[in-house]
Protein backbone atom coordinates (compact mmCIF):
# COMPACT_ATOMS: atom_id res chain seq x y z
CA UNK A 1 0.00 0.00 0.00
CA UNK A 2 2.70 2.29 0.47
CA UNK A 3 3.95 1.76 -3.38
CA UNK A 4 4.05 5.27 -5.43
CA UNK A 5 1.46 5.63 -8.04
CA UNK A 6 3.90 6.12 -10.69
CA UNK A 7 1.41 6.42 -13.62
CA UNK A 8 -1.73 8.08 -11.35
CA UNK A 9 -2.24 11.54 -13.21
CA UNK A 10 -0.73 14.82 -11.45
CA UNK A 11 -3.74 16.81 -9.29
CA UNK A 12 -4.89 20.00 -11.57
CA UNK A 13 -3.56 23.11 -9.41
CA UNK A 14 -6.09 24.68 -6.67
CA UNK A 15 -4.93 28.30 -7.91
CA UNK A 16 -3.75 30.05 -11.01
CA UNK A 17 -4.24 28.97 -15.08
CA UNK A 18 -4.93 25.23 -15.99
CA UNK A 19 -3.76 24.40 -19.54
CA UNK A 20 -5.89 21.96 -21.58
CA UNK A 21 -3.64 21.18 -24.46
CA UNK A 22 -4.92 19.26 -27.91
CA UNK A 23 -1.93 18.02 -30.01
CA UNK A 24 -1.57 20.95 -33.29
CA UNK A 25 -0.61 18.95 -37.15
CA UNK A 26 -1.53 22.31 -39.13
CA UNK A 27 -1.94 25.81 -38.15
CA UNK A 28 0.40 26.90 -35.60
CA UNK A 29 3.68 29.11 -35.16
CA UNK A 30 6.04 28.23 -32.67
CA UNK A 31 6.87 31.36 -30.72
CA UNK A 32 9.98 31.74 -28.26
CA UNK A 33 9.23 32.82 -24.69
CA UNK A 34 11.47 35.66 -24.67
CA UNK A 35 8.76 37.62 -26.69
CA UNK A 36 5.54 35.50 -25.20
CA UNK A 37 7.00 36.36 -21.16
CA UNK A 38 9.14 39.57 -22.24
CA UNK A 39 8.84 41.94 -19.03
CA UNK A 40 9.55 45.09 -20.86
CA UNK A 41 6.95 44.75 -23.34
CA UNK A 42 3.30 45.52 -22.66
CA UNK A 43 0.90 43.34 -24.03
CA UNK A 44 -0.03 44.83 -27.20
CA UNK A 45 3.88 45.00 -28.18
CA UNK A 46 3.54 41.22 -26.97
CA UNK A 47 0.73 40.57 -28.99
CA UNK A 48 1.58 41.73 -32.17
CA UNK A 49 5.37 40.55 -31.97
CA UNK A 50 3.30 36.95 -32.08
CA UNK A 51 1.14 38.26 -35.12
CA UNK A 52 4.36 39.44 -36.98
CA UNK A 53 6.23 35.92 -36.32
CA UNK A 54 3.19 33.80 -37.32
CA UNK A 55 2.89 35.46 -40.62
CA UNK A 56 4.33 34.49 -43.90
CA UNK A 57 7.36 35.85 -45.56
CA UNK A 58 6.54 38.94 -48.17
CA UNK A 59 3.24 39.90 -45.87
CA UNK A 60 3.16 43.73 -45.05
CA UNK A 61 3.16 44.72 -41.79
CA UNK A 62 3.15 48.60 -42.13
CA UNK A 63 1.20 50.89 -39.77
CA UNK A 64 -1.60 51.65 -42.05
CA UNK A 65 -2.20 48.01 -43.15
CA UNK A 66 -1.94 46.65 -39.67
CA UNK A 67 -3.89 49.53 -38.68
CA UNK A 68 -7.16 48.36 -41.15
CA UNK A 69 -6.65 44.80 -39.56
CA UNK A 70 -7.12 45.34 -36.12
CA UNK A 71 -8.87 48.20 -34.15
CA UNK A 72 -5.89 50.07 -32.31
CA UNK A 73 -5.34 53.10 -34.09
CA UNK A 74 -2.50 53.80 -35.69
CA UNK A 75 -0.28 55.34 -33.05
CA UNK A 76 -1.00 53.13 -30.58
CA UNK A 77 0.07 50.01 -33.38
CA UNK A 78 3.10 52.71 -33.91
CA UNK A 79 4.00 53.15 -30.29
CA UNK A 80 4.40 48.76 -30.08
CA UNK A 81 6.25 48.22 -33.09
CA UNK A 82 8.94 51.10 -31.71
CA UNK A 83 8.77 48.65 -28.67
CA UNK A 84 9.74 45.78 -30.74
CA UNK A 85 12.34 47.70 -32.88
CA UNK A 86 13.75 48.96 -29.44
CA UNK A 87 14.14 45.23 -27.66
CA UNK A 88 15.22 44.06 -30.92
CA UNK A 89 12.75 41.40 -32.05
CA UNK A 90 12.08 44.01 -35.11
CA UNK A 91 14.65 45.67 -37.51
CA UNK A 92 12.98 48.15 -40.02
CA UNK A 93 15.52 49.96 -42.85
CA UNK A 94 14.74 52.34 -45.76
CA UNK A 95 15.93 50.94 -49.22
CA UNK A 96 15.83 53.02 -52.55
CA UNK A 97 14.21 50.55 -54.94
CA UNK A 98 13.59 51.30 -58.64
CA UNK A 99 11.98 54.33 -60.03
CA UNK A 100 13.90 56.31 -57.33
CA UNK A 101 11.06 55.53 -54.42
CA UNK A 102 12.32 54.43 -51.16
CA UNK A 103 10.67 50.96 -49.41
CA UNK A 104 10.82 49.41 -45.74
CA UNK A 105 12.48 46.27 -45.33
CA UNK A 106 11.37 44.54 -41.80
CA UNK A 107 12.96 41.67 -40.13
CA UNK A 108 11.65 39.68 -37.60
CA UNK A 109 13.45 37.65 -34.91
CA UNK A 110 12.73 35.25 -32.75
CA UNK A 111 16.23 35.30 -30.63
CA UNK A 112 17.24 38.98 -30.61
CA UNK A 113 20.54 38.05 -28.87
CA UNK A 114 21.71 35.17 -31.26
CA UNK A 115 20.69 37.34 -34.27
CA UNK A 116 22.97 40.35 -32.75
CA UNK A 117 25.84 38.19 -32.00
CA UNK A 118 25.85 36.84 -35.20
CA UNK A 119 25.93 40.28 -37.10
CA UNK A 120 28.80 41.32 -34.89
CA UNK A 121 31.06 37.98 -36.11
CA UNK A 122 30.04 38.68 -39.93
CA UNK A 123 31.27 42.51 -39.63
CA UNK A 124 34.21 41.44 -37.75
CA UNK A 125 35.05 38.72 -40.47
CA UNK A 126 34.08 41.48 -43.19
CA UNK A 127 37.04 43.93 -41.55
CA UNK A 128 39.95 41.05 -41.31
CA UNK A 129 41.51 39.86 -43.86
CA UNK A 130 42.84 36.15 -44.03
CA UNK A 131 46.67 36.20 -43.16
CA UNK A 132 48.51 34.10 -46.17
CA UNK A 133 50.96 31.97 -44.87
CA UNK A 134 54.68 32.77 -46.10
CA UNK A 135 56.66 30.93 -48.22
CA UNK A 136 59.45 28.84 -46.72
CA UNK A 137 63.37 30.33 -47.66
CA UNK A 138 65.38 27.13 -48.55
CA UNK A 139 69.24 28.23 -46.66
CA UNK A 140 71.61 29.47 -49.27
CA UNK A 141 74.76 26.92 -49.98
CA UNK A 142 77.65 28.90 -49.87
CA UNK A 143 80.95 27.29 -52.25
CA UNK A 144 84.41 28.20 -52.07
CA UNK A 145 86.53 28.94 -55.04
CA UNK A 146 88.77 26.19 -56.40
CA UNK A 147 92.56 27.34 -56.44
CA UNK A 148 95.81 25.35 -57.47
CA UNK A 149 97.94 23.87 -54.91
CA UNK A 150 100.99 26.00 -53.56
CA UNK A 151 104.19 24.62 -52.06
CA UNK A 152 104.70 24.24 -48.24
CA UNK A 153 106.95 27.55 -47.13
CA UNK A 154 108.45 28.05 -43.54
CA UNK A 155 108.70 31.80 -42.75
CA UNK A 156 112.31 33.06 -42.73
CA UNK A 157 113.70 29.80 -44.64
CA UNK A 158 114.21 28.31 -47.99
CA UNK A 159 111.84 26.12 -49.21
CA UNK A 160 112.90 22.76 -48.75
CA UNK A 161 111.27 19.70 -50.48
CA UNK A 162 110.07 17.59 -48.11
CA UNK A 163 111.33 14.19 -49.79
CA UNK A 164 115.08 14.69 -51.12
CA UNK A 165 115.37 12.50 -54.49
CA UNK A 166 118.19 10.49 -54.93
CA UNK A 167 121.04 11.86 -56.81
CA UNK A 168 120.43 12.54 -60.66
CA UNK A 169 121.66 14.27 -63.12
CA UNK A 170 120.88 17.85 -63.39
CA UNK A 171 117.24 17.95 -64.70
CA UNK A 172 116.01 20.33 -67.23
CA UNK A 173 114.21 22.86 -65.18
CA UNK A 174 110.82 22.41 -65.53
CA UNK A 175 108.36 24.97 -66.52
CA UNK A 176 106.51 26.95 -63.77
CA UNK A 177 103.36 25.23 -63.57
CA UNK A 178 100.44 27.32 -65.56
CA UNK A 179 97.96 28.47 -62.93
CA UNK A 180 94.52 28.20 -64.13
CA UNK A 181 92.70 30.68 -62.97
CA UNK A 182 88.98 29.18 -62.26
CA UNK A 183 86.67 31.84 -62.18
CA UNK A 184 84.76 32.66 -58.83
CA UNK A 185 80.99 31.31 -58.57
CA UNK A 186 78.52 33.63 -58.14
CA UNK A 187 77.15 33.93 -54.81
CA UNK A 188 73.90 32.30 -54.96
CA UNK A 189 71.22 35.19 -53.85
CA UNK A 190 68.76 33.75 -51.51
CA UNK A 191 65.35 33.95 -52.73
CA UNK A 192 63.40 36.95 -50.99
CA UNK A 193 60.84 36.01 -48.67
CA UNK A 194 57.20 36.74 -50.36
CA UNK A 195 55.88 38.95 -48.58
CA UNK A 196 51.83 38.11 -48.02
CA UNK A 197 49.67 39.74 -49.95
CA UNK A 198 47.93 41.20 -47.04
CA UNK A 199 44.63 43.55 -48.79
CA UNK A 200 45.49 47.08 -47.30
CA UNK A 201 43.08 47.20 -44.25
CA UNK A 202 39.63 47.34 -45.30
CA UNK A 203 38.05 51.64 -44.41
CA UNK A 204 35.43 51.80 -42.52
CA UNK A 205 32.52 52.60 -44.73
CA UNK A 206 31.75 56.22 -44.62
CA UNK A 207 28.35 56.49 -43.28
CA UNK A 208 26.06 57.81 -46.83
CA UNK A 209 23.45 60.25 -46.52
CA UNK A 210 20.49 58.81 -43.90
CA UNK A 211 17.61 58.07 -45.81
CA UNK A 212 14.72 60.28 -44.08
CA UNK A 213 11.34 59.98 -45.47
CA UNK A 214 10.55 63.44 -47.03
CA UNK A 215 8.69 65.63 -44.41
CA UNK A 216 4.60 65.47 -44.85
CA UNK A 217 3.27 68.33 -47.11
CA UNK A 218 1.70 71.00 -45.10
CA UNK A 219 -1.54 70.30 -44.30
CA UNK A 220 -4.50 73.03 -45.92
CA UNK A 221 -6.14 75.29 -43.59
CA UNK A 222 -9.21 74.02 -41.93
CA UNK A 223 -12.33 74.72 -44.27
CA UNK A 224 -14.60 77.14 -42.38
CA UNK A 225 -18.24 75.69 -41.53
CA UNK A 226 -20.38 76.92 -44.04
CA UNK A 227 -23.84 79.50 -43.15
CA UNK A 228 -26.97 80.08 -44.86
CA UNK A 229 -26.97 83.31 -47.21
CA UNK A 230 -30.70 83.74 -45.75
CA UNK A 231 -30.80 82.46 -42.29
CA UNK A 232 -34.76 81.98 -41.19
CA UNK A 233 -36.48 80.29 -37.81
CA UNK A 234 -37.73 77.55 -39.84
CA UNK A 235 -34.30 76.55 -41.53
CA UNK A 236 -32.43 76.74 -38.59
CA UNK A 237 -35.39 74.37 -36.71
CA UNK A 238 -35.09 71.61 -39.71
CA UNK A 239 -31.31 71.77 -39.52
CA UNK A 240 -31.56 70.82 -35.32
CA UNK A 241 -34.05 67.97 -35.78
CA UNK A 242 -31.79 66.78 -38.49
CA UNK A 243 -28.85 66.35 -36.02
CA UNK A 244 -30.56 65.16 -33.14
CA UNK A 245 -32.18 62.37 -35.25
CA UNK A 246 -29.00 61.03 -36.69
CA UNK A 247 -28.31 58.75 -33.69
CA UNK A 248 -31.99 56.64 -35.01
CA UNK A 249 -30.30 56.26 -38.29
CA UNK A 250 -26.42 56.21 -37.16
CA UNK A 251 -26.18 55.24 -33.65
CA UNK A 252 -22.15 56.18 -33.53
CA UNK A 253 -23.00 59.98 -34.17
CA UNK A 254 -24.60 60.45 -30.82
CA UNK A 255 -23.73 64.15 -30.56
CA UNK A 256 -23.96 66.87 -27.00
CA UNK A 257 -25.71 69.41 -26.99
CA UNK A 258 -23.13 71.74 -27.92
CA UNK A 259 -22.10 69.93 -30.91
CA UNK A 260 -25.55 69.69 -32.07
CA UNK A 261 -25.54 73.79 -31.25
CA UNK A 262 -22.37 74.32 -33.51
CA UNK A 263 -23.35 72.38 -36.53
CA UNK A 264 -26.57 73.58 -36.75
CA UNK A 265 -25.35 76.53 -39.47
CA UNK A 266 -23.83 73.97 -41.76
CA UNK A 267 -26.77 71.75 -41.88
CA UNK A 268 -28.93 75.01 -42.69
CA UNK A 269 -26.54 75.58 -45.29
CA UNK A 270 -27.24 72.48 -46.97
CA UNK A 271 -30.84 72.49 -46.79
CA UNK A 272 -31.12 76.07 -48.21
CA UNK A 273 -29.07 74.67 -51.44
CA UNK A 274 -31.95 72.19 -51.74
CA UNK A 275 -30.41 69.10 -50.52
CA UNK A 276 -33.40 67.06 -49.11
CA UNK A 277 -32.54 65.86 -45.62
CA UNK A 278 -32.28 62.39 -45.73
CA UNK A 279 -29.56 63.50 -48.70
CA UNK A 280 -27.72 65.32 -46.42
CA UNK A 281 -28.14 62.78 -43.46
CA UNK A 282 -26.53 59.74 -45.76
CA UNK A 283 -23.51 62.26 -47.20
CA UNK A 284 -22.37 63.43 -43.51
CA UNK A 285 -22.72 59.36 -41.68
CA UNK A 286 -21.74 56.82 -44.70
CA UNK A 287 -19.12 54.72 -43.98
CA UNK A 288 -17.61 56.23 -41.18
CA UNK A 289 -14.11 55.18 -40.21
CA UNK A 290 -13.02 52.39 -37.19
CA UNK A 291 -13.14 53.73 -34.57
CA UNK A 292 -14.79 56.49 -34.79
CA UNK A 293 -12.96 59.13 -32.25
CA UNK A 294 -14.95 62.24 -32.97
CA UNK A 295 -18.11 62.19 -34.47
CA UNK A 296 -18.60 66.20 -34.23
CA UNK A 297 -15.23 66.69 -35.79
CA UNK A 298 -15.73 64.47 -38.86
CA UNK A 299 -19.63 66.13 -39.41
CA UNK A 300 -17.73 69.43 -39.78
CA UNK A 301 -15.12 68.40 -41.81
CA UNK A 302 -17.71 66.64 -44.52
CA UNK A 303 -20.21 69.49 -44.35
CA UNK A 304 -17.28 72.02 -44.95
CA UNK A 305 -15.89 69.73 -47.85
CA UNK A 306 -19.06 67.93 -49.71
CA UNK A 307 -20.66 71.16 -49.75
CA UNK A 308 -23.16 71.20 -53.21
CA UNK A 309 -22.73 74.43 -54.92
CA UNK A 310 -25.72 76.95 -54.68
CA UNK A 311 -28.24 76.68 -57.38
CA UNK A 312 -28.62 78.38 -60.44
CA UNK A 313 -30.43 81.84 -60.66
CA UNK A 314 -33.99 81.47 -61.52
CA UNK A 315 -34.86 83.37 -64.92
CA UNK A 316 -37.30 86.18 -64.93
CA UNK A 317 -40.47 85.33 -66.00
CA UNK A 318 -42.15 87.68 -68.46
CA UNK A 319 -45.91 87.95 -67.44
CA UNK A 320 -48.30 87.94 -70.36
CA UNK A 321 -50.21 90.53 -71.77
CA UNK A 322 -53.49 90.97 -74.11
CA UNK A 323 -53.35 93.61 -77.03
CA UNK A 324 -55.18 96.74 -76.85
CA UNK A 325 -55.96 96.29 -81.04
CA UNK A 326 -56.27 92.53 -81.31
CA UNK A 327 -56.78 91.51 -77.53
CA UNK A 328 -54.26 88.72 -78.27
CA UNK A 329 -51.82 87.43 -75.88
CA UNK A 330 -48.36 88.67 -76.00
CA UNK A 331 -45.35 88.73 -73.15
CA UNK A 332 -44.11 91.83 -71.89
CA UNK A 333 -43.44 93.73 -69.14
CA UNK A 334 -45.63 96.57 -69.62
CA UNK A 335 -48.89 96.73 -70.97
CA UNK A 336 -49.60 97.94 -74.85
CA UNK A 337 -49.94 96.68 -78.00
CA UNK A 338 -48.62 93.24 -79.23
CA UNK A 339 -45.35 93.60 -82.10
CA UNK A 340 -47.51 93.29 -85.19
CA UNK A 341 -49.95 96.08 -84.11
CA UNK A 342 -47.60 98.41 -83.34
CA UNK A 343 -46.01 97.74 -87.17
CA UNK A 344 -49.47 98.48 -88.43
CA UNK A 345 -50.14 102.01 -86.75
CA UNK A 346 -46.74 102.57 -87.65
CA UNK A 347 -47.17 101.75 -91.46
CA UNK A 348 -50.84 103.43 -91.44
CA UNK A 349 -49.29 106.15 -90.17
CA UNK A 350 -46.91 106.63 -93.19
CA UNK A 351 -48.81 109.29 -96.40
CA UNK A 352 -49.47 107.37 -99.60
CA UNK A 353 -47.33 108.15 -102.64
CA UNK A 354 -50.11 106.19 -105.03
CA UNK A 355 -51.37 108.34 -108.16
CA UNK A 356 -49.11 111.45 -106.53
């Protein structure tokens, strides 16, 4: 009874997270816990470091596309990837690519510290050059010059032969031996050492110009809110219930009271170009963007900027008139005598030049 349970399964925990695992075969990324249990990330750094890693090479990962993804806005997305960049688990450069337009190149990694270490030993191998081994210098044989034989002399005496012959007749003296002179052997020069063809020492390269994104164009002044050219009561009254019924239609453009109060004018605006209201309520709400921050401050901006222009002038209308001579209709302004009437008194008028 007092054997261990060897294979009896471990109690769950009283306290803290229980994991119920299921074995993965497709759809998974296998993240490192130095970015999963970093403790100088925050969480949404955290969180989309383990996006980034689980996608696929070539996928962008800018601000604005991450940005349409998920529903941080974009500084807060920019704010954690500057995290990332900072810790090292991201790496973003500017590269000129064709057509003269610059591009950002961003590299992930998994194990910041292995990744740095092993830029360091490829710049360091990049700076020093192999050394060549030198050649080995054979030694140098050194030979003497070959000379005849001379006779044994003792200082201060005669020669004397060293083996008297025996008593001859006089001999013919002999001719002095011809010396050959045997010329002297060059000294043989040992070879120079080679020296190694060590590459002059590579320069550090000279820092080029930083690429920095051109500056943003200025941004145009603020369109001003635009006012009836005829303010009334009653345009002023259809404008209000226009805004405070938007929320029905829109529920995100639920505006205060003071909002309401200060886009009032523009809506009256609208309404005394002839825009019908339920015009004007689907120009200033469609497709609104995620999340929306200020509702007041985007109904300005589109009633300043999808403004219709005023209409055209009416053209006077010439009231009609009836002839005093033929009591037919006729348009004019002032009362008379229609065109053809007029050329009538005007001919009758005329004396007759018949039988004169």
């Amino acid at each position: 009874m007092d054997t261990q349970q060897v294979s009896a399964p471990p109690r769950a925990p009283s306290a803290g997270v229980v994991h119920i695992n299921i074995r993965l075969t497709d759809g998974y990324t296998i993240v490192s816990n130095r970015l999963s249990q970093h403790r100088g990330l925050s969480l949404l750094a955290i969180g989309l470091g383990t996006h980034i890693q689980s996608l696929p090479d070539g996928w962008r990962v800018g601000i604005k596309a991450l940005a349409a993804v998920f529903p941080e806005s974009e500084a807060r997305i920019a704010a954690a990837l500057r995290e990332l960049e900072q810790h090292g688990f991201l790496r973003r450069t500017r590269e000129r690519v064709g057509g003269g337009k610059l591009a950002t190149r961003t590299e992930s990694y998994n194990h910041p510290e292995a990744a740095a270490r092993g830029r360091m030993r490829e710049c360091a191998a990049a700076q020093v050059p192999e050394a060549v081994p030198a050649p080995e210098v054979l030694p140098a044989v050194a030979t003497e010059p070959m000379t005849a034989a001379e006779p044994v002399r003792v200082p201060g005496r005669e020669p004397v032969l060293l083996s008297e012959p025996e008593p001859e007749p006089e001999p013919e003296p002999e001719p002095e031996p011809v010396r050959v002179r045997v010329p002297e052997p060059e000294p043989v020069r040992a070879p120079e050492p080679l020296r190694a063809s060590v590459p002059d020492p590579v320069p550090s390269p000279v820092p080029g110009p930083r690429l920095v994104p051109t500056p943003a164009a200025p941004r145009k002044p603020r369109l001003p809110l635009p006012a009836p050219q005829q303010p009334t009561e009653a345009l002023y009254a259809a404008a209000a219930d226009l805004l405070a019924g938007l929320p029905r239609v829109a529920p995100l453009f639920l505006l205060s009271e003071e909002d309401a109060r200060g886009l009032v004018p523009g809506v009256a605006a609208w309404l005394e170009r002839g825009a019908r209201p339920d015009a004007v309520r689907a120009a200033i709400t469609d497709d609104p963007p995620v999340p929306l921050r200020h509702p007041a401050k985007l109904l300005r901006h589109r009633l300043a900027a999808l403004l219709p222009p005023p209409p055209p002038a009416a053209v006077p209308v010439v009231p009609l008139q009836n002839c005093d001579d033929c009591d037919r209709a006729f348009r004019s302004s002032v009362p008379g005598c229609c065109q053809e009437c007029r050329d009538a008194r005007a001919y009758a008028d005329e004396p007759c030049l018949i039988g004169a």
